[in-house]
Protein backbone atom coordinates (compact mmCIF):
# COMPACT_ATOMS: atom_id res chain seq x y z
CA UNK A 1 125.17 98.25 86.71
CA UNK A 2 123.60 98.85 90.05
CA UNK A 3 122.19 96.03 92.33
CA UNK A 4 119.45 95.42 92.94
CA UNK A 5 117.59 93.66 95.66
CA UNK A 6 114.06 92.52 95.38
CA UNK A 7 111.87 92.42 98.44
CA UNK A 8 108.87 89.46 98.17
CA UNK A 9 107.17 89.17 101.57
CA UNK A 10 104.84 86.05 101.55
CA UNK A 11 102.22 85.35 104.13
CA UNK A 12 99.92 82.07 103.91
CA UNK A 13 101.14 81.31 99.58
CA UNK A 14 101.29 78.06 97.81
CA UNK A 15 104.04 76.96 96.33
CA UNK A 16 102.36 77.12 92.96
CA UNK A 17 102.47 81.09 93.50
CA UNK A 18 106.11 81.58 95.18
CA UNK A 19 107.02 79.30 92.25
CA UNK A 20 105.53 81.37 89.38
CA UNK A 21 107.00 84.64 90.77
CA UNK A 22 110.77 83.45 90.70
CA UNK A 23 110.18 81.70 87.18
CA UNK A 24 109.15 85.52 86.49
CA UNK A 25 112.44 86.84 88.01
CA UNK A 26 114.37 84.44 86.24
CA UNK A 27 112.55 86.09 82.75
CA UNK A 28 113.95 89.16 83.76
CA UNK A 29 115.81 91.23 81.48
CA UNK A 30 118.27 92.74 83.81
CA UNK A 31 121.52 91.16 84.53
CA UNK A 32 121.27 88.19 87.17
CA UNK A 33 124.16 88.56 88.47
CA UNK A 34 123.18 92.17 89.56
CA UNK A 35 119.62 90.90 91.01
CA UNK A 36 119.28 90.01 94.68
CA UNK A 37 116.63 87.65 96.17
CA UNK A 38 114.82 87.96 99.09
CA UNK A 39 112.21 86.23 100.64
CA UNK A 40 111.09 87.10 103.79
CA UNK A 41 108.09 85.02 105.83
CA UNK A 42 106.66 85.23 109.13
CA UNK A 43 108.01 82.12 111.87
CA UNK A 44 104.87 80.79 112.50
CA UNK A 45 103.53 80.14 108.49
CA UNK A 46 105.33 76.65 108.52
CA UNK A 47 103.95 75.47 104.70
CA UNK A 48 105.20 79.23 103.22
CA UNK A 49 108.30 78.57 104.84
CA UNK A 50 108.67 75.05 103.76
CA UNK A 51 107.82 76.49 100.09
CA UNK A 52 110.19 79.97 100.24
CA UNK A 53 112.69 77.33 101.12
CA UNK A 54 111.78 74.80 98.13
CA UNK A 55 111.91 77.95 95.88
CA UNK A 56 115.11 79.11 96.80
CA UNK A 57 117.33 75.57 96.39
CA UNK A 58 115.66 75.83 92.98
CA UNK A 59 117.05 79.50 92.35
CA UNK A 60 120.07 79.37 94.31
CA UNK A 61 123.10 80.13 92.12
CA UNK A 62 121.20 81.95 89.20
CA UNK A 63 121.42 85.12 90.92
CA UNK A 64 123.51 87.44 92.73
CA UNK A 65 122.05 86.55 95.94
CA UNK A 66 119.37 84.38 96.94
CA UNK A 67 117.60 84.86 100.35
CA UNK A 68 114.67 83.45 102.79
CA UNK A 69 114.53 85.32 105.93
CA UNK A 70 111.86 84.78 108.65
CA UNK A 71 110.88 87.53 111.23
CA UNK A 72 110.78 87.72 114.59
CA UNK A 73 107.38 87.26 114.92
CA UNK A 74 106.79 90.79 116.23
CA UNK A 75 104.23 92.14 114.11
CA UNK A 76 102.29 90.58 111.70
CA UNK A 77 102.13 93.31 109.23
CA UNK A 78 103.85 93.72 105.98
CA UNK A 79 105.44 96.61 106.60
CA UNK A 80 107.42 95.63 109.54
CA UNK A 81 108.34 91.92 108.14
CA UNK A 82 109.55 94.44 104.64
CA UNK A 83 111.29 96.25 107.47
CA UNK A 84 113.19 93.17 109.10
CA UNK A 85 114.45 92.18 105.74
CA UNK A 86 115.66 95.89 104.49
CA UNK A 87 118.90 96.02 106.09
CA UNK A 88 120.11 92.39 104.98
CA UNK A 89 119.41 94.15 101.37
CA UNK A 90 122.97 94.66 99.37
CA UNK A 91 121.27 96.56 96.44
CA UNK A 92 121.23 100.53 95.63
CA UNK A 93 117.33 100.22 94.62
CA UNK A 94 115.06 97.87 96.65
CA UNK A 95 112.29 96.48 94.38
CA UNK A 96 108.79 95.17 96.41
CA UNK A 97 106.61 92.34 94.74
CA UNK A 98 103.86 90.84 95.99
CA UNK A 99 104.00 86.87 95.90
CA UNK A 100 100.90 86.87 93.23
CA UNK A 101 103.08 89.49 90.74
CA UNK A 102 103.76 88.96 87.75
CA UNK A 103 106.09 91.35 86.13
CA UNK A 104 106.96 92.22 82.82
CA UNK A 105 110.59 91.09 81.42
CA UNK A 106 112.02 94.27 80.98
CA UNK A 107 110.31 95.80 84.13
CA UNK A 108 113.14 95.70 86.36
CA UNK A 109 115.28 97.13 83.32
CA UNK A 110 113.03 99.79 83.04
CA UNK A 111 112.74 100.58 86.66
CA UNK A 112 116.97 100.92 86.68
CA UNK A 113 117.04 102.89 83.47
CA UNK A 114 114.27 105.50 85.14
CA UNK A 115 115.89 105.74 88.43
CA UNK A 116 119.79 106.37 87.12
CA UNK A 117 119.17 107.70 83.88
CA UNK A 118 116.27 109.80 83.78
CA UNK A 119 116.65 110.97 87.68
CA UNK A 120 113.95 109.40 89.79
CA UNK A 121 113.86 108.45 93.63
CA UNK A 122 111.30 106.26 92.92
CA UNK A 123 108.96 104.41 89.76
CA UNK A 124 105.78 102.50 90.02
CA UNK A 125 104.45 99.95 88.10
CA UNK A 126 101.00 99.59 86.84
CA UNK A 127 98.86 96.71 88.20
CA UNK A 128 96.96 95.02 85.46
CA UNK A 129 94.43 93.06 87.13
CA UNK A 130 93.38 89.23 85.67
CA UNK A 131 89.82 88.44 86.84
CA UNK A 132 87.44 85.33 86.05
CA UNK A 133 83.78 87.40 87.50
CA UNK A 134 81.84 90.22 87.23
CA UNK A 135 83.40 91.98 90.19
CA UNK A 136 86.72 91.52 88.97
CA UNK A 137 85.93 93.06 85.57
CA UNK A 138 84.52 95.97 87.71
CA UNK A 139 88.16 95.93 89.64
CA UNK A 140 89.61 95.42 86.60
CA UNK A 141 88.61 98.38 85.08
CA UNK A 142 88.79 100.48 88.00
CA UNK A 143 92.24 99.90 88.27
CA UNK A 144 92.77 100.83 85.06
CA UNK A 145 91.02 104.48 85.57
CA UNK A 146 93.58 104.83 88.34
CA UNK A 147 96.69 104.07 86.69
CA UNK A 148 95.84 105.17 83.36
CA UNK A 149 94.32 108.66 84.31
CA UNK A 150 94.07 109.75 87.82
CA UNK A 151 97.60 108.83 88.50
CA UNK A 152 99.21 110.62 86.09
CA UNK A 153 97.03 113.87 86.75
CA UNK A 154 97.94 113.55 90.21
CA UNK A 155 101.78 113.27 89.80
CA UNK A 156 101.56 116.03 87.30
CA UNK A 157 99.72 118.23 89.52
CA UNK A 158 101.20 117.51 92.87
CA UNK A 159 104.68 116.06 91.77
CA UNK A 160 103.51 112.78 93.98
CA UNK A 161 100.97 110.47 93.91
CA UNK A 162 99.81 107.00 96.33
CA UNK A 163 102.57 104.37 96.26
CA UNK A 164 101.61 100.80 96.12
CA UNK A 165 104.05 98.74 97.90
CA UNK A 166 104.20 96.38 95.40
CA UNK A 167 105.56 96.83 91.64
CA UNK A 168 107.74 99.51 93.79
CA UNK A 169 111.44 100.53 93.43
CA UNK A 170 112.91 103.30 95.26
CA UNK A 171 116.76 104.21 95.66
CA UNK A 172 117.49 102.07 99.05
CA UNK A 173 118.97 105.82 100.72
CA UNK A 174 115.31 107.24 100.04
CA UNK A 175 114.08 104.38 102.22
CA UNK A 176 116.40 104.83 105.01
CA UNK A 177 115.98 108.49 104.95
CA UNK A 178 112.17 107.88 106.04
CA UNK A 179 113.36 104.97 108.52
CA UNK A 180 112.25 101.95 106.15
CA UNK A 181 108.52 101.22 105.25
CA UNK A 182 105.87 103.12 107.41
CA UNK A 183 104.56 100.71 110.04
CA UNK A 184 101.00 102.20 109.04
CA UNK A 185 97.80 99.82 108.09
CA UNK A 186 98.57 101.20 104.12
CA UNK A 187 102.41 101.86 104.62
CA UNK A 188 102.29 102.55 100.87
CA UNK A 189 100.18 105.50 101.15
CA UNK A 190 101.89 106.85 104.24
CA UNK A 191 105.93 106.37 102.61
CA UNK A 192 104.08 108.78 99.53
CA UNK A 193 103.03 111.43 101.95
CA UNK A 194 106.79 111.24 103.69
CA UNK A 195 108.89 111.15 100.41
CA UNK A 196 106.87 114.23 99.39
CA UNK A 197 107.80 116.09 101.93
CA UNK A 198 111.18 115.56 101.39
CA UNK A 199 110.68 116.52 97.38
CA UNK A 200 111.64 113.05 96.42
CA UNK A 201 110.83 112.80 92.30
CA UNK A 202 108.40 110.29 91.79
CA UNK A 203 108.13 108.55 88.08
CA UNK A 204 105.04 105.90 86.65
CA UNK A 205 107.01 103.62 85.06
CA UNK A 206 105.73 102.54 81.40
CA UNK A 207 105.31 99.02 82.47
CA UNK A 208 103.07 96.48 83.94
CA UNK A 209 102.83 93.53 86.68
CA UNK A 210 99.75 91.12 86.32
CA UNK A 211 98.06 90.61 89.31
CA UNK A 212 94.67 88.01 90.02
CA UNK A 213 91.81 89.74 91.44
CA UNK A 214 89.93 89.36 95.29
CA UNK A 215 88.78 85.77 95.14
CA UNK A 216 85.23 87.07 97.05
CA UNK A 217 83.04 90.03 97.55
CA UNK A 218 83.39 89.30 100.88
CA UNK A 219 87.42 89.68 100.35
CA UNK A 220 87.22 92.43 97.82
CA UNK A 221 85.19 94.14 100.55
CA UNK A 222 87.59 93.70 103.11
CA UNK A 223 90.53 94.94 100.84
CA UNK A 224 88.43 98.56 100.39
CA UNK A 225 87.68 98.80 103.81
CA UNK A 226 91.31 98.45 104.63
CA UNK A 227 92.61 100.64 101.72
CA UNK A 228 90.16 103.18 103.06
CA UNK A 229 90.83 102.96 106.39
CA UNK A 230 94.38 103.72 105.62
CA UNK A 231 94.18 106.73 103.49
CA UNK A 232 91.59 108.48 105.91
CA UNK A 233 94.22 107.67 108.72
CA UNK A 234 96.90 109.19 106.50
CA UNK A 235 95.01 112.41 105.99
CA UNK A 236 95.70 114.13 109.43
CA UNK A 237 99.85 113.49 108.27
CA UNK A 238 99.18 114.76 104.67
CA UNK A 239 97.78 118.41 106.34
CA UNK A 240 101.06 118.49 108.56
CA UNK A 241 103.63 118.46 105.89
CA UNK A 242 105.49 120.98 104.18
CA UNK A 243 105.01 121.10 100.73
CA UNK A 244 103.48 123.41 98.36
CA UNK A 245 99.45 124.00 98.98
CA UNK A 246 98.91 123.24 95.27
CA UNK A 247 100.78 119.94 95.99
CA UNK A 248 98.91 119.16 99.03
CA UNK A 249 95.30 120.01 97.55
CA UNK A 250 95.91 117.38 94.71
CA UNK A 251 97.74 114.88 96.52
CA UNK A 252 94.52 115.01 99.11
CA UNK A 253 92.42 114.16 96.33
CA UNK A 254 92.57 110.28 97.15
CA UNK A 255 93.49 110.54 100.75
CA UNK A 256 89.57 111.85 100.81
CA UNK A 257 87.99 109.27 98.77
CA UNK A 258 86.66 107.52 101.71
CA UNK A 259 84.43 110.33 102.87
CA UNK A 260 83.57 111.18 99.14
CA UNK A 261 82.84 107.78 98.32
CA UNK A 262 81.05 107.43 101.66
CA UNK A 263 78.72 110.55 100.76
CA UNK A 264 78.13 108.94 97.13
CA UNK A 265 76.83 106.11 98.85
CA UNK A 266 74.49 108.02 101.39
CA UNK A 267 73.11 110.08 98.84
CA UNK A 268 72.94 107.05 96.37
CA UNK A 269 70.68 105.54 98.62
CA UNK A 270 68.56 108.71 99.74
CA UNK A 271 67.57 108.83 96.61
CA UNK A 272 66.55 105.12 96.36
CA UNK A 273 64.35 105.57 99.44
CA UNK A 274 62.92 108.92 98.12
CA UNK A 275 61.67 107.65 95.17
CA UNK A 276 60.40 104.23 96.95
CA UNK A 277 58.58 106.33 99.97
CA UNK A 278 57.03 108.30 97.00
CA UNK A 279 55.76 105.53 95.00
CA UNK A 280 54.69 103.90 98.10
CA UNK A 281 53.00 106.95 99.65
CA UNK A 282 49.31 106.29 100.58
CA UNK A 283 48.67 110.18 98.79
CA UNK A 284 50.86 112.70 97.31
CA UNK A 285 51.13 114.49 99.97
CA UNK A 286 52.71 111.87 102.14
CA UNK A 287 55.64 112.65 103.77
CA UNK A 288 58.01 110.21 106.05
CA UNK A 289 59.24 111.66 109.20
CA UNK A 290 63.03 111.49 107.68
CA UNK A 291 62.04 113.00 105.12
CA UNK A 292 61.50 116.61 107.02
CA UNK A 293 64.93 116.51 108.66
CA UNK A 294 66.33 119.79 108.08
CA UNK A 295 69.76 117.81 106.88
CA UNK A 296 68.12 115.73 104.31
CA UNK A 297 65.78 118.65 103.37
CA UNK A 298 68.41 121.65 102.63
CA UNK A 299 71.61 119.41 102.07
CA UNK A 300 71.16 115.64 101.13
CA UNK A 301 67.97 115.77 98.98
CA UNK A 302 70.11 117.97 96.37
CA UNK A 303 73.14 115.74 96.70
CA UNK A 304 71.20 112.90 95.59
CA UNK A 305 69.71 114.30 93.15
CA UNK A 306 73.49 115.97 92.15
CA UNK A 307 74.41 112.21 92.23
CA UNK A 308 71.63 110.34 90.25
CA UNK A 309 71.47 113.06 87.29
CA UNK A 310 74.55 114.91 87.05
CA UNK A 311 77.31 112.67 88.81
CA UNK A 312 76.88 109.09 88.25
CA UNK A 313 76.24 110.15 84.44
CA UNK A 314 79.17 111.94 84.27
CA UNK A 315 81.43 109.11 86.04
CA UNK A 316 79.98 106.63 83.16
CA UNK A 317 80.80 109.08 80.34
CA UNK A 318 84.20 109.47 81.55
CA UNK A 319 84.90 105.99 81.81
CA UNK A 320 83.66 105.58 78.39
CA UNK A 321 85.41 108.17 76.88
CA UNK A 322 89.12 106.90 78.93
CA UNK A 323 88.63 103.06 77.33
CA UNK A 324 87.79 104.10 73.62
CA UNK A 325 90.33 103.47 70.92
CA UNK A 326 92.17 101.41 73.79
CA UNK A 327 92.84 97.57 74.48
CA UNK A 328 89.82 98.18 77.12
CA UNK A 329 87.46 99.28 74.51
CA UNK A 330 86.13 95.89 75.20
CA UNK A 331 84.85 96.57 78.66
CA UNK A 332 81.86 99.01 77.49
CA UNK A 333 79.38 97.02 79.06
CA UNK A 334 81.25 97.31 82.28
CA UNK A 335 81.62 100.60 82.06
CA UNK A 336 77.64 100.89 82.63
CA UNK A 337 77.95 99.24 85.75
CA UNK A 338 80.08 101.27 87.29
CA UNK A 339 77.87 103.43 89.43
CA UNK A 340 77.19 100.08 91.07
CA UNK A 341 80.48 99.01 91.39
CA UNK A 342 81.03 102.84 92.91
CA UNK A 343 77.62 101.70 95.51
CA UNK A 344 79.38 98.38 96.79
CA UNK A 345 82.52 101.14 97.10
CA UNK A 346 80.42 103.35 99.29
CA UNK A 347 79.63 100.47 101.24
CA UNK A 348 83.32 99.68 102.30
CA UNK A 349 84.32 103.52 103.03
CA UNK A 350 80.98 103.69 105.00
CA UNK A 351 82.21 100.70 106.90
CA UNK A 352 86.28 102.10 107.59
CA UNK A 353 84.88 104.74 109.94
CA UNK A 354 84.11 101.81 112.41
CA UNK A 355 86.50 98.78 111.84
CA UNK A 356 89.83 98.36 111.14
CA UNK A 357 92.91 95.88 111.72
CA UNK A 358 96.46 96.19 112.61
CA UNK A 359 97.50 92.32 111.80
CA UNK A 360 98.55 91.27 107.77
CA UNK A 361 95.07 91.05 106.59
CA UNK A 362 96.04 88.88 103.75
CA UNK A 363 93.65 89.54 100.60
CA UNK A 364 92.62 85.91 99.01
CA UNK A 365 92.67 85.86 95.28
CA UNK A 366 91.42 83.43 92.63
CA UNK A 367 92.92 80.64 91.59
C-alpha cells in the first residue's frame, strides 16, 4: 500500500486542537504503518511549537513517521511553510489538514482507493461546517450549496473545480510538477487553475472533514475578503491557460464571484435607497440627484430590480429545493435568510478590490 504523508501546518493552535487532530489520525482506517506525520510551524509561534512537540512524543511510534518541522521564518504564509515541509515528505500522495479538521475514519482510505484505483491526480474532501450562531448556520449551509451542488457541476462541466488546501490529497509528482503549493494569497485556488492546465483528473471524494466555523463576523468577514481577493487575483492566470474554452468558461464561474457578488450587493442596496428616497420624497415627483445618473438610470435601476424580484427569489428557491429530502432539510428557516447572508457577502467582495494581505491571516474559530 502506498505511503502516505500528511501535511498539518499550524499557526497560533492550542494544544486542545493539535491534540484532537492526531487522536483523529490515529482513528484512521488506513494502515499506520503506511501514514506519515508531519507537522510543520513557524520559529517564532513558541506555545504551537511547544504543543506540535507535546503531540508528537505522544504519537511517536504509532506511525510510519512522525514529524515537527519549523520554517525558516521566511514567509509567513501557508503555502510556503506547506512548501518547506514538502520535500522532507516520504509518501506517494501528500494529504493537507488544517489543525481544526476533523476527518472521517475511512477518509484517508478513501482518498488512496480514488487516487490508485479509480485513476485520480487528486480528491477533495467535503468540509462540513459545526457552528454554535446564526452566521455559522448561514456558513453552514452555504458550504453545503458548494460542495453538494456547484462543485460537482463545475467538475462535470470543466473537468476541474477550486481546491481547498485542506481535506486535499494529490499524487506527490502532481505537486512537484507545478513546483509545490502556489505561493499565492489562496494557493488552493491558484494549484486548481495550474493542474488544469496540465489535464490533471480531479475527483470529490464521497467523504467529509468537520470543521468549526469563524468565531466573529468580524473574522468571517475577513476570511471572504481574503477568499475573494484571491480568486479575483487568480482570474488574469485562469484566461492565460490552455485548456478547452468550455473548460475555462465554467471553471471562471467562481473565479468571478467577487465582482458578481460585488454587483448583488450594489444593486441590493440601490434598491434599498430607491424605495427609501421614494417613500421619503416630499412629492411624487421628487427625484434625488443620483437618481438621474445615466448609469443608475439605463443599467443599475433594472439590476436591482432583476435582483429584488427575480434573483434573490430564485437563489431562495434553489436553496430550498437542494436541502429537501436531505439531512439539511432542517435548515429551512435559514434558507430564508440567505439573501442576507448573500448582502454581508457583497460586503466582503466590495471590500477585496481595496485591501488585501500577504502574511498567514489566521481565521479564529469557536471554541
Amino acid at each position: 500500500m502506498p505511503l502516505v504523508s500528511v501535511l498539518i501546518p499550524l499557526y497560533q493552535e492550542p494544544y486542545r486542537i493539535i491534540h484532537s487532530l492526531a487522536s483523529r489520525l490515529l482513528d484512521q482506517t488506513y494502515p499506520h504503518h503506511r501514514l506519515e506525520i508531519v507537522f510543520v510551524t513557524e520559529p517564532d509561534d513558541a506555545s504551537t511549537n511547544r504543543y506540535a512537540g507535546w503531540v508528537v512524543e505522544e504519537i511517536r511510534g504509532k506511525f510510519a513517521d512522525v514529524k515537527h518541522i519549523v520554517t525558516d521564518g521566511g514567509k509567513k504564509m501557508k503555502p510556503y511553510a506547506l512548501n518547506y515541509a514538502l520535500p522532507q515528505c516520504s509518501g506517494d500522495i501528500v494529504g493537507v489538514y488544517d489543525a481544526e479538521c476533523e476527518p472521517e475514519p475511512s477518509q484517508i482510505e478513501r482518498a488512496v482507493s480514488a487516487i490508485f484505483e479509480q485513476g485520480y491526480d487528486l480528491v477533495q474532501a467535503r468540509t462540513e461546517v459545526v457552528s454554535q450562531n446564526l452566521l455559522g448556520e448561514l456558513y453552514k449551509l452555504d458550504v453545503y450549496m458548494w460542495h453538494e451542488v456547484f462543485l460537482p457541476v463545475i467538475n462535470q462541466k470543466a473537468n476541474s473545480f477550486p481546491l481547498g488546501t485542506k481535506n486535499l490529497f494529490i499524487k506527490k509528482d502532481c505537486l512537484e510538477e507545478i513546483d509545490g503549493f502556489p505561493l499565492h494569497l489562496t494557493e488552493d485556488a491558484m494549484m486548481s487553475i495550474l493542474l488544469a492546465s496540465r489535464r490533471k483528473k480531479f475527483g470529490l471524494l464521497d467523504s467529509s472533514s468537520r470543521e468549526i466555523s469563524a468565531k466573529t463576523l468580524r473574522t468571517h468577514f475577513k476570511q471572504r475578503r481574503r477568499w475573494f481577493r484571491g480568486y479575483l487575483s487568480c482570474l488574469w492566470e485562469l484566461l492565460k491557460i490552455n485548456i478547452p474554452l468550455k473548460s475555462k468558461f465554467w471553471l471562471a464561474v467562481p473565479y468571478i464571484s467577487p465582482i458578481l457578488c460585488s454587483m448583488t450587493f450594489i444593486g441590493f442596496l440601490s434598491l434599498i435607497l430607491y424605495f427609501l428616497t421614494w417613500s421619503l420624497a416630499p412629492d411624487m415627483v421628487y427625484k434625488a440627484p443620483w437618481m438621474l445618473n445615466i448609469v443608475y438610470g439605463k443599467y443599475l435601476f433594472y439590476w436591482s430590480l432583476f435582483l429584488g424580484f427575480i434573483g434573490l427569489p430564485l437563489s431562495v428557491v434553489s436553496y430550498l429545493y437542494s436541502i429537501a429530502d436531505t439531512p439539511m432539510e432542517k435548515k429551512i428557516i435559514h434558507a430564508h435568510l440567505i439573501p442576507f447572508y448573500w448582502a454581508f457577502v457583497g460586503v466582503s467582495a466590495l471590500a477585496c478590490f481595496f485591501k488585501t494581505t500577504k502574511t498567514w491571516d489566521k481565521t479564529k474559530r469557536e471554541v
